[in-house]
Protein backbone atom coordinates (compact mmCIF):
# COMPACT_ATOMS: atom_id res chain seq x y z
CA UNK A 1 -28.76 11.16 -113.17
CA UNK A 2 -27.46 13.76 -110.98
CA UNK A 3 -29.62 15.88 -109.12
CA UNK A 4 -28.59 19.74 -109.19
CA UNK A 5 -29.10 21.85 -105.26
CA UNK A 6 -29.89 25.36 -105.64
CA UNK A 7 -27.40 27.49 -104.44
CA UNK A 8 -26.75 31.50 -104.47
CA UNK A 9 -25.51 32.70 -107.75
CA UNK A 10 -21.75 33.08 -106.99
CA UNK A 11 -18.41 32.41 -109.12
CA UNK A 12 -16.04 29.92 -107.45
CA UNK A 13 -13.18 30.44 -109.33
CA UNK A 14 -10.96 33.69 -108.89
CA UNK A 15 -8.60 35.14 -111.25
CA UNK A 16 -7.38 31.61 -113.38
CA UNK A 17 -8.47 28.21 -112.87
CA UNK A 18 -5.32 26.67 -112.26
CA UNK A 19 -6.97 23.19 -111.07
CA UNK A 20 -5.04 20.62 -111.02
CA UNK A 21 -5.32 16.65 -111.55
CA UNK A 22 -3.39 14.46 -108.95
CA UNK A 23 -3.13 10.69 -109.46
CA UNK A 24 -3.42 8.75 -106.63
CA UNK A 25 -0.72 6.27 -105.42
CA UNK A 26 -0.50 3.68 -102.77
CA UNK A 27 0.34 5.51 -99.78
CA UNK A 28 -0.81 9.15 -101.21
CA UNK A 29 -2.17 11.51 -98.40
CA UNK A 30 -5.12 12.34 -101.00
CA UNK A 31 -6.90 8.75 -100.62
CA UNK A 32 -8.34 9.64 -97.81
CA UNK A 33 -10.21 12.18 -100.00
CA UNK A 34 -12.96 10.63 -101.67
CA UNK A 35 -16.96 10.92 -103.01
CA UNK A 36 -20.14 10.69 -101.03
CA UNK A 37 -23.45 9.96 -102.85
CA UNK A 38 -26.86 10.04 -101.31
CA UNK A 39 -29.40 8.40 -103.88
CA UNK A 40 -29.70 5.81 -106.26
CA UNK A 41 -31.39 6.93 -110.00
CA UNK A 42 -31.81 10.41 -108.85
CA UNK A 43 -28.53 11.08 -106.69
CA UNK A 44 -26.10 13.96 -105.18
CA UNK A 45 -22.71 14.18 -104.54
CA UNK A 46 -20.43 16.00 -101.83
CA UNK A 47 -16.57 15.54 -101.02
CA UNK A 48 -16.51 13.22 -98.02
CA UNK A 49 -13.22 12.86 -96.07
CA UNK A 50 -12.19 9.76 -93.48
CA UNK A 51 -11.02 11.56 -89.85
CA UNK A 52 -10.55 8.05 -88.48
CA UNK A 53 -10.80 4.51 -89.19
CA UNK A 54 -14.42 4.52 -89.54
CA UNK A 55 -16.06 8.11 -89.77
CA UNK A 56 -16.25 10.22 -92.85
CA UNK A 57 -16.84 14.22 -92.39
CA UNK A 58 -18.66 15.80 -95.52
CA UNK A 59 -21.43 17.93 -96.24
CA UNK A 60 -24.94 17.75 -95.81
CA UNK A 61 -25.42 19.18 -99.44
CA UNK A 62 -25.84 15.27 -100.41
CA UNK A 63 -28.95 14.91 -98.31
CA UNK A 64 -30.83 18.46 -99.55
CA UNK A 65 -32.66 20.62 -96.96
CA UNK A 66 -35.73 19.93 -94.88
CA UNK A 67 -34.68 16.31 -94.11
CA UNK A 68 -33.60 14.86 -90.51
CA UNK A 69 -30.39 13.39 -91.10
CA UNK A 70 -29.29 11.14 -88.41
CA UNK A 71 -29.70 8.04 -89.46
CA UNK A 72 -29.32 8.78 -93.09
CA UNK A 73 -27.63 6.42 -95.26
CA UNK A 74 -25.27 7.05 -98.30
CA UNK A 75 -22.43 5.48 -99.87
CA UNK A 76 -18.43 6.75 -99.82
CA UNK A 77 -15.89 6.44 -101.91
CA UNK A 78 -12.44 7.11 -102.70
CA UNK A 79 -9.06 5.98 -104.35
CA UNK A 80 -10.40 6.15 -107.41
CA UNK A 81 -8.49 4.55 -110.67
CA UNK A 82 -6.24 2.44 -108.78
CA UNK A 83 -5.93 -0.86 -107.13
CA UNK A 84 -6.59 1.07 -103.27
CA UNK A 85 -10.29 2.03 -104.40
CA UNK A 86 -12.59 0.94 -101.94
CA UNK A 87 -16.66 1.61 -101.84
CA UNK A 88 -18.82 0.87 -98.78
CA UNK A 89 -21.91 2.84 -97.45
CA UNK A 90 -22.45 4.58 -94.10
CA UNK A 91 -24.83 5.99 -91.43
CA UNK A 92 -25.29 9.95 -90.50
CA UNK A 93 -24.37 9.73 -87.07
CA UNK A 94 -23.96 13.37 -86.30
CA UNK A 95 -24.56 16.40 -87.72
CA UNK A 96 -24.75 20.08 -87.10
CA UNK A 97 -27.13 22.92 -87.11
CA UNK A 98 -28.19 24.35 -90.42
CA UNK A 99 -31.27 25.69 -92.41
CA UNK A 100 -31.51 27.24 -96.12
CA UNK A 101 -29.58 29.96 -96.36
CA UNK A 102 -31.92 33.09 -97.73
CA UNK A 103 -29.28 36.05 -96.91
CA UNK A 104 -25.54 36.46 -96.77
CA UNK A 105 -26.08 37.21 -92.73
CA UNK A 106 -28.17 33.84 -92.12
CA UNK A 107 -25.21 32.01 -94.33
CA UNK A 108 -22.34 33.99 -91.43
CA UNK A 109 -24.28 33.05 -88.67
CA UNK A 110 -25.40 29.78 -89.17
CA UNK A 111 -23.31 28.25 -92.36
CA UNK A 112 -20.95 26.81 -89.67
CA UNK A 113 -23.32 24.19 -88.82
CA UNK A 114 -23.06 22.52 -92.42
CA UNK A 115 -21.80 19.10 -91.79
CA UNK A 116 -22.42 15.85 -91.60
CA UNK A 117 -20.73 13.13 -90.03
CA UNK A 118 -21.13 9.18 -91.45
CA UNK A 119 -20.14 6.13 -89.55
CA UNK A 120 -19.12 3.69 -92.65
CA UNK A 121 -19.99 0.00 -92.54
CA UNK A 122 -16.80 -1.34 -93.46
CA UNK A 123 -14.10 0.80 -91.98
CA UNK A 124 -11.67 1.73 -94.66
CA UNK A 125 -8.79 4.14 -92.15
CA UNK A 126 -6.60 1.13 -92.21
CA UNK A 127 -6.25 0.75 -95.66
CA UNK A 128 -6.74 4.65 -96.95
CA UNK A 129 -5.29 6.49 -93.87
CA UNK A 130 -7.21 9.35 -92.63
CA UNK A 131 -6.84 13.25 -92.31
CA UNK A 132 -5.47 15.26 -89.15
CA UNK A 133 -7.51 18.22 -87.76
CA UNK A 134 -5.92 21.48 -87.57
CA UNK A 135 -7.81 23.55 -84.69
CA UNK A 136 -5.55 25.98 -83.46
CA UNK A 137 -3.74 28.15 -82.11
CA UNK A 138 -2.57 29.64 -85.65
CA UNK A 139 -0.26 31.95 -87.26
CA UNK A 140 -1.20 34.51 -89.84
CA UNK A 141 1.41 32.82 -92.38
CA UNK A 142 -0.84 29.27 -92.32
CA UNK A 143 -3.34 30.54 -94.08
CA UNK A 144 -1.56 32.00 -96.94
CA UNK A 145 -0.38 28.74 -98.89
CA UNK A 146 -2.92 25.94 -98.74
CA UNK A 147 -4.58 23.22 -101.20
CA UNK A 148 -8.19 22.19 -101.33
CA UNK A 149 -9.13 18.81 -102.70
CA UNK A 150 -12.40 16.67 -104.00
CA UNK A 151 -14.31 15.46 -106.95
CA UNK A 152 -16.22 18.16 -108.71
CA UNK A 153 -18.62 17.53 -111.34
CA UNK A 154 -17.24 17.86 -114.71
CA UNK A 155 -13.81 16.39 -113.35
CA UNK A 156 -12.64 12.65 -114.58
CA UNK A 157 -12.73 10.81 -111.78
CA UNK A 158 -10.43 8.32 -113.24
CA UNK A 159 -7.88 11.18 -114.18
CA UNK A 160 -7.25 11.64 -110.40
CA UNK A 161 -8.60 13.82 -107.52
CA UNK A 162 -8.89 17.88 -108.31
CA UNK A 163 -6.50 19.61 -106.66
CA UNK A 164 -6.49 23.83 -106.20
CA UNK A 165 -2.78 23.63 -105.69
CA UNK A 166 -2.50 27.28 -103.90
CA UNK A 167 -5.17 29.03 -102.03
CA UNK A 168 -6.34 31.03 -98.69
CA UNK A 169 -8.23 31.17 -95.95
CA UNK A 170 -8.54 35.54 -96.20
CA UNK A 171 -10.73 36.15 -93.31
CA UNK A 172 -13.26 34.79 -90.69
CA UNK A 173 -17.07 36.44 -89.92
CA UNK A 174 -19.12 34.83 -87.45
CA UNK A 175 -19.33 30.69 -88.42
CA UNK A 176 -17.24 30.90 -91.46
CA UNK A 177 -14.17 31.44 -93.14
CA UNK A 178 -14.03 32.96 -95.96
CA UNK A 179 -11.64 31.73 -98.91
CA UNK A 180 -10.32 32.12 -102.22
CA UNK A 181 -9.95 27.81 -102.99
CA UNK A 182 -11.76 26.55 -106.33
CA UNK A 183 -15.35 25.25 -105.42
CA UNK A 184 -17.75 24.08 -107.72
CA UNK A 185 -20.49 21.47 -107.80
CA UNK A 186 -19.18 18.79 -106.02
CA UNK A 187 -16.34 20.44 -104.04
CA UNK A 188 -19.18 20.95 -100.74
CA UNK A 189 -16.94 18.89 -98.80
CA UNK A 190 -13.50 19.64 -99.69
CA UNK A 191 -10.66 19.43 -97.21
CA UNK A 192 -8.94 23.04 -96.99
CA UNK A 193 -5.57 21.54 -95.61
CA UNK A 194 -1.31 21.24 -95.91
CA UNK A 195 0.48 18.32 -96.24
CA UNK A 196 3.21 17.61 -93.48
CA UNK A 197 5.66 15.09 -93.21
CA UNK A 198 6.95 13.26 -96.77
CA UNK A 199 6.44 10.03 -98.78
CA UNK A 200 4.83 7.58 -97.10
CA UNK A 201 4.60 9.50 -93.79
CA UNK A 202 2.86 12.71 -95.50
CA UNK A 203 -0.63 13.42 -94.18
CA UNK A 204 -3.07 15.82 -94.97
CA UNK A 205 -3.79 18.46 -91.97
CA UNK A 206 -6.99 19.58 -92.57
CA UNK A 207 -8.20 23.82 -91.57
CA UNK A 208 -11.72 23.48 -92.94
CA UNK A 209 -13.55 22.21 -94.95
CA UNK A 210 -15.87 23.97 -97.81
CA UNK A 211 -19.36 24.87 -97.04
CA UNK A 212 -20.95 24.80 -100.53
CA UNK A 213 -20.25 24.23 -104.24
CA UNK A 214 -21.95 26.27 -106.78
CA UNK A 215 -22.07 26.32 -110.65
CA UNK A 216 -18.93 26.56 -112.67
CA UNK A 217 -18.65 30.51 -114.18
CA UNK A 218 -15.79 32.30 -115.71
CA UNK A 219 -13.09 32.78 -113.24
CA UNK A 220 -13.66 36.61 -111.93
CA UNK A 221 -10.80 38.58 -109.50
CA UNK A 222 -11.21 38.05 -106.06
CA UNK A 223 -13.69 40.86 -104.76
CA UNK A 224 -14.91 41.95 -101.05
CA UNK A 225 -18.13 39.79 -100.67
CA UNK A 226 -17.80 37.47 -103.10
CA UNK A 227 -15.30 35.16 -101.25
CA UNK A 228 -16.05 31.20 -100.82
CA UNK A 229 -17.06 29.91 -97.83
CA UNK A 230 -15.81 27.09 -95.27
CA UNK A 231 -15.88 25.52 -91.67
CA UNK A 232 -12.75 25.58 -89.62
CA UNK A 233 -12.50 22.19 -87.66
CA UNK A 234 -11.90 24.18 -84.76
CA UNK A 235 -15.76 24.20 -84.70
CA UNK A 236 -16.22 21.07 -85.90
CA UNK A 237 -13.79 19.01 -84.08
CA UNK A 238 -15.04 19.38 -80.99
CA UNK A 239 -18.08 17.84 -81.61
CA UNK A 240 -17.49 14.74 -83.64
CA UNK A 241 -14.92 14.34 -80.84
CA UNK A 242 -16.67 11.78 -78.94
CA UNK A 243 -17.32 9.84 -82.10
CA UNK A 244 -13.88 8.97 -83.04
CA UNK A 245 -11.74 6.38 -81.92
CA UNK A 246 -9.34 6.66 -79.07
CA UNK A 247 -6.27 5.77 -81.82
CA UNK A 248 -7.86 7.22 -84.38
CA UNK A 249 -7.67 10.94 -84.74
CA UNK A 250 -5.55 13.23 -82.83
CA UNK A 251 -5.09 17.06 -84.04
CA UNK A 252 -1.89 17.73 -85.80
CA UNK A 253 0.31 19.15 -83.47
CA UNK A 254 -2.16 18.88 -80.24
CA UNK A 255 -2.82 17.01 -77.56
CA UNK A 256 -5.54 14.78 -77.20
CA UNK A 257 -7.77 17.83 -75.46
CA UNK A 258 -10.01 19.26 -78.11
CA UNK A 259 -10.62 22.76 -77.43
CA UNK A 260 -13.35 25.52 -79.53
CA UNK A 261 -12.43 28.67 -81.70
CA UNK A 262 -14.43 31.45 -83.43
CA UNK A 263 -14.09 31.07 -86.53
CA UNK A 264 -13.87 35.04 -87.03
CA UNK A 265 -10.50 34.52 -84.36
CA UNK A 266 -8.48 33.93 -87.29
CA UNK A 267 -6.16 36.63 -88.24
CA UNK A 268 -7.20 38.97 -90.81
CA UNK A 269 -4.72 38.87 -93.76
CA UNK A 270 -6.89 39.95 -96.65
CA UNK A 271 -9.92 41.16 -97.75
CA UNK A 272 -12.96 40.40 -95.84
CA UNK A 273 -16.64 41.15 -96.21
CA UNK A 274 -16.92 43.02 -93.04
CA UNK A 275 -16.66 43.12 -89.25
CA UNK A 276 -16.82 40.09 -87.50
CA UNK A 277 -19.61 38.95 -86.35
CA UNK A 278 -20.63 39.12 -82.85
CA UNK A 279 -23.26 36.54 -82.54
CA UNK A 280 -22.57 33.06 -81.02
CA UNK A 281 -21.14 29.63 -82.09
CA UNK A 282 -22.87 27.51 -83.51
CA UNK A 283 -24.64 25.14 -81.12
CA UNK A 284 -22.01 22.45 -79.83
CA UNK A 285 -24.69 19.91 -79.42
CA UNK A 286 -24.03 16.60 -80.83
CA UNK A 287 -26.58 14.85 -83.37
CA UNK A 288 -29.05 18.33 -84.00
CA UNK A 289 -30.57 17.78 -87.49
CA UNK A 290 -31.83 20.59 -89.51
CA UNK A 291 -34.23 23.43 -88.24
């Protein structure tokens, strides 16, 4: 049984759904990409992602509001339909600041906090690879051609991972980005990213990652204000930093110094909702549960 979260009425599709299936292969850079479930009979899903060996970054849209999450347990996930799948469970090691959202200001301001970060049992990185976090600096063309990835709900698993082969990051306002990538129920979670390198040595380079899914609607043009909504790892990354193995993770591109960015920093190269945002980051403190 899968347990619907209540979420703003919104469409998450713009213009044509031209989702796409991908199947996986040994060696893809999708298998990191995989499912994280929180609950047994009644159960939700998010989009988890493995950033190292051992640590999964997803939402905390699995877990529902008005819990403490560290320590949390739930299970991930990924290489579905092929001989690479793998399932183990994990602990909620660190997460960040978030509450219900009740306006489109509060979801700005504090949206940036939504995510969760698991420690799995049985570390799977060796076996799946892992994602690279893109944090900066950036150029105005990067944001103009990217994927998103997950399992949505009313997707075949088996068929292969969902993949919104061309989408944006448009603009940033206070904690979030906004975006024009496919998200539905499910897709809280996804990796907004590129793929560098080729064949064996491709890897996913992750920008952000997608706050929320919502309920699948007719595909409507993309309008001021009704953008989708994600959070750039240059908030993220420097607080799961300390979690992550020395070997592990390293930004694509970087050095090993993890540095901080507003999210509204990035460059404006479409419609937006409105000025930035003024207000702070969210907190960088490690573990915080919800308020």
């Amino acid at each position: 049984m899968f347990a619907a979260s209540a979420t703003p009425a919104h469409s998450s599709i713009f213009d044509q759904d031209d989702r796409e299936y991908v199947s996986l292969v040994e060696g893809s850079p999708y298998s990191p990409v995989g499912v994280v479930t929180h609950g047994v009979l009644l159960y939700t899903f998010t989009t988890g992602f493995l950033v190292d060996d051992c640590h999964v970054l997803t939402s905390p849209a699995a877990f529902g509001y008005g819990q403490a999450l560290l320590g949390k347990r739930a299970k991930f996930q990924a290489g579905f339909g092929t001989p690479q799948f793998a399932s183990t469970k994990g602990t909620v090691v660190a997460a960040g600041p978030y509450g219900r959202d009740r306006t489109m200001k509060e979801r700005y301001e504090r949206g940036g906090g939504r995510w969760v970060l698991l420690r799995l049992d049985q570390c799977l990185g060796a076996r799946l690879g892992h994602v690279a976090l893109k944090t900066g600096p950036f150029s105005p063309y990067e944001f103009r051609d990217l994927k998103s990835a997950g399992y949505p709900a009313r997707r075949s698993r088996k068929n292969g991972i969902t993949i919104d082969p061309s989408c944006r990051i448009i603009s940033g306002m206070g904690t979030i980005w906004n975006d024009d990538c496919a998200t539905l129920k499910g897709d809280a979670g996804d990796p907004i990213f590129r793929i560098s390198g080729s064949g064996t040595k491709s890897q996913i380079e992750v920008y952000a990652m997608q706050a929320y899914g919502f309920t699948p609607g007719v595909p409507v043009p993309l309008t001021a204000g009704l953008e989708n909504q994600a959070i750039p790892m240059s908030l993220i990354a420097p607080q799961i930093e300390p979690y992550l193995s020395a070997n592990g993770q390293r930004r694509a591109g970087e050095s090993n110094k993890l540095g901080s960015q507003r999210a509204d920093a990035v460059p404006h190269i479409g419609p937006g909702v409105g000025a930035p945002s003024n207000r702070p980051l969210l907190d960088t403190s490690l573990g915080e549960t919800n308020r």
